[in-house]
Protein backbone atom coordinates (compact mmCIF):
# COMPACT_ATOMS: atom_id res chain seq x y z
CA UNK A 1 139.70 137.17 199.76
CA UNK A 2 140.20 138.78 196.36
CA UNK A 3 144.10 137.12 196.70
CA UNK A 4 143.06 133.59 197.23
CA UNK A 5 140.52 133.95 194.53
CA UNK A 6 142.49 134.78 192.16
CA UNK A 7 145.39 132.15 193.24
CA UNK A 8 143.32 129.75 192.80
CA UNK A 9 142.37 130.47 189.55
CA UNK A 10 145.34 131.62 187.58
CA UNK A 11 147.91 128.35 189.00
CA UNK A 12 145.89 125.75 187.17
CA UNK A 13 145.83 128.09 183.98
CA UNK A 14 149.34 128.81 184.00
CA UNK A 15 150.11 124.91 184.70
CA UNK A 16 147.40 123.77 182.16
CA UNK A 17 148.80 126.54 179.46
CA UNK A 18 152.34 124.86 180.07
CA UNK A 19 150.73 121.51 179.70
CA UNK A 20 149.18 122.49 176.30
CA UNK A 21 152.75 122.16 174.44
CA UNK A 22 153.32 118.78 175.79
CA UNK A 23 150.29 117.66 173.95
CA UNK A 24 150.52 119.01 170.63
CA UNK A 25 154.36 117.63 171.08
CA UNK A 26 152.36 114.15 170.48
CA UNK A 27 151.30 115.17 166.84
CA UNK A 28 151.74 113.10 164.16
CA UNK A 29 153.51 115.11 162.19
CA UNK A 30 154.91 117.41 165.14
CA UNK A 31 155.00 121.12 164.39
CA UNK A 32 157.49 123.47 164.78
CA UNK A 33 158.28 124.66 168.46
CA UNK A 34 156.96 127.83 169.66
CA UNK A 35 159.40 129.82 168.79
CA UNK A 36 160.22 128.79 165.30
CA UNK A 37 156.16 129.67 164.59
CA UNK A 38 155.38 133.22 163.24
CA UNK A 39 154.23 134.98 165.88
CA UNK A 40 150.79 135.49 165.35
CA UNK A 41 150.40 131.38 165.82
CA UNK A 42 151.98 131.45 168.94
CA UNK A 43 149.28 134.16 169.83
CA UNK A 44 145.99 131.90 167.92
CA UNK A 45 147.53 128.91 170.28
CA UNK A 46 147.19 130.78 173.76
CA UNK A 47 144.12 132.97 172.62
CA UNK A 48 142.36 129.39 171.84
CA UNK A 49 143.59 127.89 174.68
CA UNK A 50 142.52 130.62 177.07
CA UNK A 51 138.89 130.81 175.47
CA UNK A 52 138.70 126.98 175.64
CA UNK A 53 139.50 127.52 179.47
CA UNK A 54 137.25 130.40 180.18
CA UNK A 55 134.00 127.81 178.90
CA UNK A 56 134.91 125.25 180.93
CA UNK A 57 135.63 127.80 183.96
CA UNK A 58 131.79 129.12 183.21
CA UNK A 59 130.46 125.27 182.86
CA UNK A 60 132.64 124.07 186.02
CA UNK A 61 133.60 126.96 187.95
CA UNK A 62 136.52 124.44 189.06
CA UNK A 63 139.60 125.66 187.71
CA UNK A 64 141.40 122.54 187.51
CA UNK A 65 139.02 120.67 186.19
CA UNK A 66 138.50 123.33 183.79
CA UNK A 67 142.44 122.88 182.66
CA UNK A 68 141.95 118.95 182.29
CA UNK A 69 138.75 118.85 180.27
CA UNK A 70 140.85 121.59 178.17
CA UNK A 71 143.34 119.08 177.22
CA UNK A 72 141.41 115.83 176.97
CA UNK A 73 139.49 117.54 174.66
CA UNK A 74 143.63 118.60 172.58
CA UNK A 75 144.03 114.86 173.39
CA UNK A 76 141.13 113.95 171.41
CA UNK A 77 141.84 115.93 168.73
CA UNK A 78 145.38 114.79 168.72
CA UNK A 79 144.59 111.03 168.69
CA UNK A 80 141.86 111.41 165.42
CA UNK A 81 144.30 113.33 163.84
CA UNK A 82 147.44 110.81 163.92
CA UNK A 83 145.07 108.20 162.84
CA UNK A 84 143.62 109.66 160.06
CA UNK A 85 147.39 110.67 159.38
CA UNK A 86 148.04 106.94 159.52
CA UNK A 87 145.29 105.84 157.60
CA UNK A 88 144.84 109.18 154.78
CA UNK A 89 148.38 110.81 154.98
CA UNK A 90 146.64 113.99 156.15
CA UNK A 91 145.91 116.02 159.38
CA UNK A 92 142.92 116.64 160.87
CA UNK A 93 141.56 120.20 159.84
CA UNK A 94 138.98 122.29 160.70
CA UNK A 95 136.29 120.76 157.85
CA UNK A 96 136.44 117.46 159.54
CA UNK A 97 134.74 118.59 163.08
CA UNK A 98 131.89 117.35 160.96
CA UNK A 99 132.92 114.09 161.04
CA UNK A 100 132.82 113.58 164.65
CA UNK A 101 128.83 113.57 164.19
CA UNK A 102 129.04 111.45 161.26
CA UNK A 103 130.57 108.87 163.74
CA UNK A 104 127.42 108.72 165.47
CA UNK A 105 125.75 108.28 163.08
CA UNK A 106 127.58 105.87 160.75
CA UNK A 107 130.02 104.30 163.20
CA UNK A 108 131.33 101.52 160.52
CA UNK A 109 132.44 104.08 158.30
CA UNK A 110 135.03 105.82 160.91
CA UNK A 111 135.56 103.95 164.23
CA UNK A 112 137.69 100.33 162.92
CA UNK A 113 140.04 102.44 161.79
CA UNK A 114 140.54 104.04 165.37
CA UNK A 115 141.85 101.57 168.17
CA UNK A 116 139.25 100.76 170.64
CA UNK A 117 142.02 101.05 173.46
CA UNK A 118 142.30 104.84 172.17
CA UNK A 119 138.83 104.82 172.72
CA UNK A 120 138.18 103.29 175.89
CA UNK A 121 140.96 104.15 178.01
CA UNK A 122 140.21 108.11 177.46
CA UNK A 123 136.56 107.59 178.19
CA UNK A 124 137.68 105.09 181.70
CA UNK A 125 139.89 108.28 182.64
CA UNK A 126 137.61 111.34 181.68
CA UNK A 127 134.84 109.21 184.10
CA UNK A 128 137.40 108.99 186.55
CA UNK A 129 138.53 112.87 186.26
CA UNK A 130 135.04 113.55 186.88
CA UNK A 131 134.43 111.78 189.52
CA UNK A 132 137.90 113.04 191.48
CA UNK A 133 137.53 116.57 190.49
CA UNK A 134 133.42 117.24 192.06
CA UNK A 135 134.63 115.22 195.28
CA UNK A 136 138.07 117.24 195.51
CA UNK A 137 138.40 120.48 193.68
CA UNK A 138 135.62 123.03 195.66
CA UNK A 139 133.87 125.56 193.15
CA UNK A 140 135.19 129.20 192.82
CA UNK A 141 131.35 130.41 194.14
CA UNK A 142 131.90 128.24 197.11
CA UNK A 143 133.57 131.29 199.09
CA UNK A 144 130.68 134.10 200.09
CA UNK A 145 131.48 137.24 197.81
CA UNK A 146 133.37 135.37 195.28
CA UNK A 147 130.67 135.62 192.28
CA UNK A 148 131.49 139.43 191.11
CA UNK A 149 135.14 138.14 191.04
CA UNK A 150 134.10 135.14 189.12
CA UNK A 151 132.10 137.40 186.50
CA UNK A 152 134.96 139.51 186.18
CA UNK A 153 137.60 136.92 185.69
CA UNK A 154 135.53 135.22 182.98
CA UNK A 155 135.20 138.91 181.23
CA UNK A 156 139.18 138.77 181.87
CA UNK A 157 139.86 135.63 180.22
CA UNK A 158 137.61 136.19 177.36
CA UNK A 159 138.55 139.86 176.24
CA UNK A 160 142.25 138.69 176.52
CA UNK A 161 141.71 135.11 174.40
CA UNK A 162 139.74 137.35 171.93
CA UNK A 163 142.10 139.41 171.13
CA UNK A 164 145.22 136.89 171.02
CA UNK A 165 142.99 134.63 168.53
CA UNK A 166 142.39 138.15 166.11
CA UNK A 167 146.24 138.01 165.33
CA UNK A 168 145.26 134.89 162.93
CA UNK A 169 144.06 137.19 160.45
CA UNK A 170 148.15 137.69 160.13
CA UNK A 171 148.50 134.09 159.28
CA UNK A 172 148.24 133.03 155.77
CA UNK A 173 147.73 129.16 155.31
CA UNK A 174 148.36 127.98 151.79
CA UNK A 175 145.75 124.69 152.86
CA UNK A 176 148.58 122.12 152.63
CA UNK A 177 146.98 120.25 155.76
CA UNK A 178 150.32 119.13 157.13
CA UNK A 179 152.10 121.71 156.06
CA UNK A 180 150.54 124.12 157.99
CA UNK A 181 150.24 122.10 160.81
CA UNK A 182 153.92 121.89 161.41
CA UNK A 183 154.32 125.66 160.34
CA UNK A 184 151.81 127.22 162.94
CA UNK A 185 150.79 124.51 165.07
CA UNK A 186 147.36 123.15 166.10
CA UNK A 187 145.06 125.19 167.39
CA UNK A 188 146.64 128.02 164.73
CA UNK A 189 146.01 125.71 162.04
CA UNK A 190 142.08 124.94 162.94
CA UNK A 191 141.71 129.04 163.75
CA UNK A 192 143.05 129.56 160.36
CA UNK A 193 140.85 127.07 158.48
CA UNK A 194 137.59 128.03 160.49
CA UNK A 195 138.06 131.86 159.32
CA UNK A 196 138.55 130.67 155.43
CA UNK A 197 135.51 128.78 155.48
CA UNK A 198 133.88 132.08 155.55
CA UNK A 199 135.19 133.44 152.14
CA UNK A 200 133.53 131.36 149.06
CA UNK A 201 135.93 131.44 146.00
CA UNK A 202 134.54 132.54 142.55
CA UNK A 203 134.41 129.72 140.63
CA UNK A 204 134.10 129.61 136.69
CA UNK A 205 132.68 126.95 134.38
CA UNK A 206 135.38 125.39 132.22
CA UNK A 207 133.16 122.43 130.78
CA UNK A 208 132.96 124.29 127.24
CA UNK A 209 129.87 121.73 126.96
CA UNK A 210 128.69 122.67 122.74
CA UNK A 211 126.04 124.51 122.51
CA UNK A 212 122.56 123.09 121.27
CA UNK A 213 122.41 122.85 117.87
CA UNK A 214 118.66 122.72 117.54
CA UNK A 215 119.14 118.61 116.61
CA UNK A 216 116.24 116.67 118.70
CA UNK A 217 116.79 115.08 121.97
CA UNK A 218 116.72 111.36 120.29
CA UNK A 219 120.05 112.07 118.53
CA UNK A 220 121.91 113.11 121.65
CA UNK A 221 123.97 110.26 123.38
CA UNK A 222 122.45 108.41 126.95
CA UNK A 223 125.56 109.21 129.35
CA UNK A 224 126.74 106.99 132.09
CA UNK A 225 129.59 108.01 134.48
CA UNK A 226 130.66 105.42 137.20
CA UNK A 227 132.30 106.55 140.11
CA UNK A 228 133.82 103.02 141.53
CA UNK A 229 134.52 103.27 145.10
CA UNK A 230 138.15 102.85 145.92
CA UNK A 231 138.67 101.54 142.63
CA UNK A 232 142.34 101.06 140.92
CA UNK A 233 144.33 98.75 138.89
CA UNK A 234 145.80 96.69 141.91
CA UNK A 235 147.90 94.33 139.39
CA UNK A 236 150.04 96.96 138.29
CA UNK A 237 151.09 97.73 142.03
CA UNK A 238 150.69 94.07 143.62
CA UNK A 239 151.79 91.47 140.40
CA UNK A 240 150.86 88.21 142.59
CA UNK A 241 147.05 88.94 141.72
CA UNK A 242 145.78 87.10 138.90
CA UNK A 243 145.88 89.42 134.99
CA UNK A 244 142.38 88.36 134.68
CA UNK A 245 140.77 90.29 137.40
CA UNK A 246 139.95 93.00 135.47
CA UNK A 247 139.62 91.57 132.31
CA UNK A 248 136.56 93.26 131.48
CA UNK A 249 137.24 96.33 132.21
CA UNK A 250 140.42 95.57 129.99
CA UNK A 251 138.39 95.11 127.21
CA UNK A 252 136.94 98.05 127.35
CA UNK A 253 139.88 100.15 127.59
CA UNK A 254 141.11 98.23 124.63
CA UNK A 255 137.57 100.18 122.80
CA UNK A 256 137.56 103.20 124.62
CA UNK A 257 137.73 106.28 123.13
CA UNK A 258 140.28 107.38 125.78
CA UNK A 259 141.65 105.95 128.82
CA UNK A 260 144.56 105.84 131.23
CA UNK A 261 145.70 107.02 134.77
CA UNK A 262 143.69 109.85 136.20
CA UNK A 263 145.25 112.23 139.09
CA UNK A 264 142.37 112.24 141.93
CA UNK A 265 142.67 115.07 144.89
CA UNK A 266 142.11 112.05 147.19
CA UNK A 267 143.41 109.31 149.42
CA UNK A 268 141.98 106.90 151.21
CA UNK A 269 138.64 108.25 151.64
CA UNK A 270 137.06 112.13 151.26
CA UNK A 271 135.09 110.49 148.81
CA UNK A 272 132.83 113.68 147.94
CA UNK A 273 136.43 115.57 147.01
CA UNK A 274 137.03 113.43 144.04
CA UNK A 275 132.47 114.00 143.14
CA UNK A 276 133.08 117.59 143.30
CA UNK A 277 135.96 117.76 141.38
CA UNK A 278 133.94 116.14 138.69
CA UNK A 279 130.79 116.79 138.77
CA UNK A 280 131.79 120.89 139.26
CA UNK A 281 135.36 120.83 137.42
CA UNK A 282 137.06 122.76 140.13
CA UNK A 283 140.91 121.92 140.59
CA UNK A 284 141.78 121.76 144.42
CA UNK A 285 144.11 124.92 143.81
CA UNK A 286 140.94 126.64 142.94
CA UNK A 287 138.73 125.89 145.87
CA UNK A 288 141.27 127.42 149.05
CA UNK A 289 139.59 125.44 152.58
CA UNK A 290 136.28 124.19 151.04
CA UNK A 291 138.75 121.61 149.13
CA UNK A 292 138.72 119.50 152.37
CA UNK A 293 134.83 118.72 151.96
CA UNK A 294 133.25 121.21 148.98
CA UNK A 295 129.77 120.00 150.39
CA UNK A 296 129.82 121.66 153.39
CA UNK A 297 129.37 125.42 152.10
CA UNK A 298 130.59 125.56 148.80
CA UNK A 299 128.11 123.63 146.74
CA UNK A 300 125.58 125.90 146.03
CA UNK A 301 122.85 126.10 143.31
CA UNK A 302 125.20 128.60 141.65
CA UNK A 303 128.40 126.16 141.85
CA UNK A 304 129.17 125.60 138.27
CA UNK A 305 128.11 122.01 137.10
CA UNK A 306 128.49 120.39 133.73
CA UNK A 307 125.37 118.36 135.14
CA UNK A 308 123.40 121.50 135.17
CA UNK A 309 124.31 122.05 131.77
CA UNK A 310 123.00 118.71 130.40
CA UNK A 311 120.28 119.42 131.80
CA UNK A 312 119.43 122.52 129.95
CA UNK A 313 120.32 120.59 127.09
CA UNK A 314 117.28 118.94 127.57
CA UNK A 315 118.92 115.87 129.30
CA UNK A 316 116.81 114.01 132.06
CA UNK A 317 119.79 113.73 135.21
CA UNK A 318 119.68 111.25 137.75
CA UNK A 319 122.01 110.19 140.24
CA UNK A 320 122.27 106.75 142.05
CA UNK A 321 124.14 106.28 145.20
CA UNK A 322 123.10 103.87 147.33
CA UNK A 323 123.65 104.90 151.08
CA UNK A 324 122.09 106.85 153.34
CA UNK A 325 120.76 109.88 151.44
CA UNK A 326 121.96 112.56 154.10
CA UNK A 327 125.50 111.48 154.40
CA UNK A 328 127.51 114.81 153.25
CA UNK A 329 124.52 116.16 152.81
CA UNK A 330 123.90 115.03 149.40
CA UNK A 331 120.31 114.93 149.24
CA UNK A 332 120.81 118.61 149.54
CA UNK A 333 123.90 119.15 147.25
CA UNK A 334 123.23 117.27 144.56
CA UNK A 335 119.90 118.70 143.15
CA UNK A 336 121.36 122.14 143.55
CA UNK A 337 124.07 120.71 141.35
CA UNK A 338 121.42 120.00 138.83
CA UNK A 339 120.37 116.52 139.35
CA UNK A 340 116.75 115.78 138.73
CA UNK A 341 116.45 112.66 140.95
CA UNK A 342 118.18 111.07 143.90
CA UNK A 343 118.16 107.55 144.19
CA UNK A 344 119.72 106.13 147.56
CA UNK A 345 119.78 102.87 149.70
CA UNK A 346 115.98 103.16 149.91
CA UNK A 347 115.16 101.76 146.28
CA UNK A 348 117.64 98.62 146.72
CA UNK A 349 116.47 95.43 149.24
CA UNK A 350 118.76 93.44 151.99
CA UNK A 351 119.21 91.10 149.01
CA UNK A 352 121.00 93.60 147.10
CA UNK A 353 123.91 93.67 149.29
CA UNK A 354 127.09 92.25 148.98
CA UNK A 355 129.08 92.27 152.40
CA UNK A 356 128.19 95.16 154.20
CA UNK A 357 126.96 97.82 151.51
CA UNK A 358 124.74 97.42 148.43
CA UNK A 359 126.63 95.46 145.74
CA UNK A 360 128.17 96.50 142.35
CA UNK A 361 125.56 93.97 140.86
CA UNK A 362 122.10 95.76 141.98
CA UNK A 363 123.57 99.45 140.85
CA UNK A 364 123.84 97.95 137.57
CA UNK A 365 120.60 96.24 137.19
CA UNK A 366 119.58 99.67 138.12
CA UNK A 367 121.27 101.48 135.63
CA UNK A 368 120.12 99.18 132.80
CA UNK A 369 116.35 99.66 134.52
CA UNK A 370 116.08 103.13 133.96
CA UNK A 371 118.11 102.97 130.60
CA UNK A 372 114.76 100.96 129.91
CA UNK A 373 112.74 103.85 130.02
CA UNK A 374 109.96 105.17 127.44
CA UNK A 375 111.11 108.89 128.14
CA UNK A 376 111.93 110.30 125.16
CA UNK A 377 114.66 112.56 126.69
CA UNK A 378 118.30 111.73 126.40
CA UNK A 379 119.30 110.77 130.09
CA UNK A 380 122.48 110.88 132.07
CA UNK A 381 122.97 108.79 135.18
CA UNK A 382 125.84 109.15 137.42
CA UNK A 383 126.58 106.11 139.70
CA UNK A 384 128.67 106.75 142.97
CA UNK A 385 129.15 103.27 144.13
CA UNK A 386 129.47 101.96 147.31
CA UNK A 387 130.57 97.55 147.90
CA UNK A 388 133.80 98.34 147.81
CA UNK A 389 133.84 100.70 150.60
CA UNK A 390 135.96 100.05 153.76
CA UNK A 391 136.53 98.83 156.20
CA UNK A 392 138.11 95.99 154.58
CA UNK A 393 139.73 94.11 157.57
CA UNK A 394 136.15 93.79 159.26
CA UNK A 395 135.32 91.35 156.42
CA UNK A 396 136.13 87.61 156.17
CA UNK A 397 137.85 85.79 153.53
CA UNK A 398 138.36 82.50 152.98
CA UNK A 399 140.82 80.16 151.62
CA UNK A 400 139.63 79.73 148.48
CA UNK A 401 139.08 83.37 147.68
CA UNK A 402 142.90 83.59 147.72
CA UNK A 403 143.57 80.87 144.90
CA UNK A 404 140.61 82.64 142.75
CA UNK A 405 142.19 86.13 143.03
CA UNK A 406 146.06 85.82 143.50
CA UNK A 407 148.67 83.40 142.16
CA UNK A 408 150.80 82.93 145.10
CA UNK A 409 150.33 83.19 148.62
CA UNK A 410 150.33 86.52 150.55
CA UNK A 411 152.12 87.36 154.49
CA UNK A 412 149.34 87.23 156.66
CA UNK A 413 148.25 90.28 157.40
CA UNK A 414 147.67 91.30 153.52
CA UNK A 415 144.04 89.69 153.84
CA UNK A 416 142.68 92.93 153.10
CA UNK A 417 143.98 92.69 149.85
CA UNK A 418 141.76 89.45 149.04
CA UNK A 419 138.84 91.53 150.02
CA UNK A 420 139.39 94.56 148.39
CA UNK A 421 140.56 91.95 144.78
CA UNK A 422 137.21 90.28 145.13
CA UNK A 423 135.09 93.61 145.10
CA UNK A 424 137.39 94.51 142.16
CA UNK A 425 136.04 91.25 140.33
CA UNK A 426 132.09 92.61 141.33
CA UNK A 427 133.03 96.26 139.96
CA UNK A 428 134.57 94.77 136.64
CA UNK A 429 131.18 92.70 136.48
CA UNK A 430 129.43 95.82 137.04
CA UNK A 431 131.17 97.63 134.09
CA UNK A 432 130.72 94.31 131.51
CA UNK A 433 126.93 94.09 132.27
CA UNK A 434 126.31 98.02 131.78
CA UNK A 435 128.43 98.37 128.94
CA UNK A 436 126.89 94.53 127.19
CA UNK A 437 123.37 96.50 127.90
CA UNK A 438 124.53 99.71 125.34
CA UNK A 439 126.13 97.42 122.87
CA UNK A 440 122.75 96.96 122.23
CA UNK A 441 120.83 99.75 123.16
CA UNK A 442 118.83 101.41 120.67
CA UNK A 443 120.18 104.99 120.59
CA UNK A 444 123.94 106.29 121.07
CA UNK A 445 125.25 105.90 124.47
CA UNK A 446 128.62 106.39 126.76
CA UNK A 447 130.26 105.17 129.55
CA UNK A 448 132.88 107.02 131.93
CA UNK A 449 134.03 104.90 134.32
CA UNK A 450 136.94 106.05 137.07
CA UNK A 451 137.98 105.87 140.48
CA UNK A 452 137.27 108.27 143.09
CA UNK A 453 140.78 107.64 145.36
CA UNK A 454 142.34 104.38 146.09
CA UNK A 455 141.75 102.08 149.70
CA UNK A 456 142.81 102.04 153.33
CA UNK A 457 144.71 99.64 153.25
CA UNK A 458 147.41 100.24 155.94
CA UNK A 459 148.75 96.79 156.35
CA UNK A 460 149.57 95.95 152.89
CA UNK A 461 151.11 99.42 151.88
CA UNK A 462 153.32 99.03 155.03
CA UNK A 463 154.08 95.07 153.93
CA UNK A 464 153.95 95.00 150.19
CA UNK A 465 154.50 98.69 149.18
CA UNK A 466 152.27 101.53 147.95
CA UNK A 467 150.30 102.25 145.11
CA UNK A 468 151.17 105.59 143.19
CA UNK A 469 147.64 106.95 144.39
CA UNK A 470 146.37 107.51 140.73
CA UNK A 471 143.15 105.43 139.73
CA UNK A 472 142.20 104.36 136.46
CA UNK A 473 139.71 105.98 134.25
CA UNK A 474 138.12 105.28 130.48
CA UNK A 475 135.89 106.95 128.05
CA UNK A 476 133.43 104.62 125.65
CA UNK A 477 131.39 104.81 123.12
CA UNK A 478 128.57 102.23 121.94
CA UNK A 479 128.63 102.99 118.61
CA UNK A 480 132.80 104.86 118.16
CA UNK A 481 135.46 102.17 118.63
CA UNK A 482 138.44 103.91 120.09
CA UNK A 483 142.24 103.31 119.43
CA UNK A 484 143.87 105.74 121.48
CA UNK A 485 146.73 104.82 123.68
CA UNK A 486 147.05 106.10 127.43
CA UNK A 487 146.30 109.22 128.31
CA UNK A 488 146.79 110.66 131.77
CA UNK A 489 144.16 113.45 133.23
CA UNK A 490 143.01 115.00 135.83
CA UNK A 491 139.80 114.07 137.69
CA UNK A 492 138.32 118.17 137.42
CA UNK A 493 138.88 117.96 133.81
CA UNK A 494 137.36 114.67 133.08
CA UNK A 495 133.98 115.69 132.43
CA UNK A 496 135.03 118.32 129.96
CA UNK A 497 136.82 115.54 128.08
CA UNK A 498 133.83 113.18 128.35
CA UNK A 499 131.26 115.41 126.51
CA UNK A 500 134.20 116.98 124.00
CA UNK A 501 134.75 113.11 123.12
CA UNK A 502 131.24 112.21 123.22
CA UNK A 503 129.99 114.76 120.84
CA UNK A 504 132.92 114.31 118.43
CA UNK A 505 132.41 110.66 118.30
């Protein structure tokens, strides 16, 4: 009895555990085989896999079955991650597990950029696998006397996972996503990412915002900061768009008090990496595993914030994004990082949109609205926008969209590029009717305008070449005209710039 038990239960693991290699082998990039790993990630891999086996053995009690839903689930895992290595040039990690809800909720934001076979042929066969293995494969408690063997081999399998998985404490990632995929492997990788999450880093405000000077709140400057979504200089990469796309925004560098090309810690997308490194002036070196998505436990009411700090300055701090408020959390995060109001998709009307999201145009006349205001109190906005968010294949162009935006024709399958060059035309809009508004507003004022990471745009990198993944960024001032050539920065230590040049102005 206790023979055949047990036959039947460690064959399928010992197959399934051989199986395991073949599909990590699928990665996009591959790791390292077995035996090049350090040790200890050979021992996270097995531990994982044998704790992933023992769940579905207590859900299932069929072993087999227990082995397959083990892998479809590495399957899974392995398909997201190529294509968001395809589409982000990074891996999944442990951070994006998050996601996978987020998909639920906002399926246009993450599904067109997986294939639909790669999501209906797994879902055809899992139905199928579960169909085969309850009319084939008999449960281990089928046999009289077998439950006491079934407790104990679950105990087994637990105890032994458990202690493989505690030699990732030996591992030490240095949170280059691929490279320490192809250095430990896997299920290494997302053991190794799930126990940093635990450890916060000690952060430290750099802002060196000035301290008050006693001067009333009517003679400090209104601030504006635009975060354009996606937004770059696409001429400079792609020359067959028209010069005058961004002739605004042109003009403005041509006053700015500082502008040039601004190093982001994002591509793609991971929008909210790019916010924090603003808003909180952290450097991705600084942050260890929370620099994958900073809102999921490291924004705190204790993270530093030069937005806090305005606002013990006496300024009024609002911020206007307009999506769904709960998306990263941010109707959370954000007042903890010291905004005094939230304004989201709720305050703008199905006329306000332009394609799928709310337009460029509406953020502004929003902006300009509460710049309009009879509070005395200096205020700072800080605009996160959202029309030129992906994904741009889903939307139509047509032909005469082309001639307005580009000089020459493009191959075919660089439409997206006419998309994403006619949001650019609605984002330099944006910036000429905000910054036409201060020319004339009645007490000092500046506008920081920069982009948060540049688009998906897999089609056109692959055809006409990639962009250097920098985005563009300027400092103004309504009443300073600037003359300062190009300067490159980086995105955490743009704020700090902002207010030094703000306050010197």
């Amino acid at each position: 009895m206790i023979e055949a038990f047990f036959e039947a239960l460690w064959l399928p693991f010992l197959i399934g555990m051989a199986l395991t290699w073949g599909v990590e082998y699928l990665l996009v990039p591959r790791p390292v085989a077995p035996w090049r790993r350090p040790l200890a990630a050979t021992a996270v891999h097995l531990g994982a896999w044998t704790l992933a086996f023992a769940f579905e053995l207590l859900l299932f009690r069929r072993p087999y079955f227990a082995v397959a839903n083990v892998l479809a689930v590495q399957l899974l895992i392995v398909l997201v991650s190529n294509a968001k290595f395809q589409a982000l040039r990074e891996p999944f990690v442990f951070p994006d597990f998050e996601y996978f809800t987020d998909a639920i909720r906002h399926p246009r934001l993450y599904l067109p950029f997986v294939s639909m076979w790669a999501i209906a042929l797994p879902a055809v066969g899992y139905a199928g696998l579960c169909y085969a293995a309850f009319l084939l494969e008999p449960s281990l408690l089928d046999a009289p006397g077998s439950g006491g063997y079934y407790v104990f081999a679950l105990a087994a399998l637990t105890a032994i996972g458990l202690i493989l998985c505690a030699g990732g404490c030996r591992l030490r990632p240095d949170f280059d996503a691929q490279r320490d995929l192809v250095r430990f492997g896997l299920f290494a990788s997302l053991v190794c990412y799930w126990r940093a999450e635990r450890t916060v880093p000690a952060l430290t405000d750099d802002f060196g915002f000035p301290p008050s000077d006693g001067s009333t709140g009517t003679s400090m400057p209104d601030l504006i900061s635009i975060q354009s979504e996606s937004f770059f200089d696409a001429r400079q990469t792609y020359p067959t768009l028209r010069k005058d796309l961004l002739s605004e925004f042109d003009i403005l560098c041509a006053e700015s008090l500082r502008h040039g090309a601004l190093i982001v810690p994002a591509w793609g997308a991971n929008t909210v990496r790019s916010e924090f490194a603003f808003l909180a002036g952290q450097s991705q070196g600084d942050l260890g595993v929370h620099r994958f998505n900073p809102y999921r436990r490291l924004a705190t009411s204790t993270t530093p914030s030069f937005v806090r700090l305005l606002r013990t300055q006496g300024y009024r701090t609002v911020c206007i994004h307009p999506y769904h408020a709960t998306f990263y959390r941010r109707n959370v995060v954000l007042p903890m990082l010291g905004f005094d109001e939230f304004i989201d998709m709720a305050a703008f009307a199905q006329e306000d949109r332009q394609g799928p999201y709310v337009g460029d145009k509406a953020v502004a006349e929003k902006v300009i609205a509460m710049l309009r205001r009879s509070d005395p109190r200096p205020l700072y906005v800080h605009v996160i926008t959202m029309e030129n968010h992906g994904p741009l294949h889903w939307e139509q162009v047509v032909p005469e969209e082309y001639r307005a935006v580009a000089t020459q024709p493009l191959p075919d399958n660089c439409s997206d590029l006419i998309v994403y060059a006619r949001h650019l035309r609605n984002a330099d809009a944006m910036f000429s009717c905000i910054a036409g508004y201060l020319r004339e507003h009645d007490r000092p004022a500046s506008l920081c305008v920069y982009g948060d990471h540049v688009p998906i745009m897999a089609h056109v990198y692959r055809t006409l070449g990639e962009p250097p993944g920098t985005t563009p960024y300027l400092i103004w001032h309504n009443r300073v005209a600037g003359c300062s050539g190009e300067q490159p920065a980086a995105l955490e230590g743009l704020a700090s710039i902002w207010l030094r040049e703000c306050y010197l102005a």
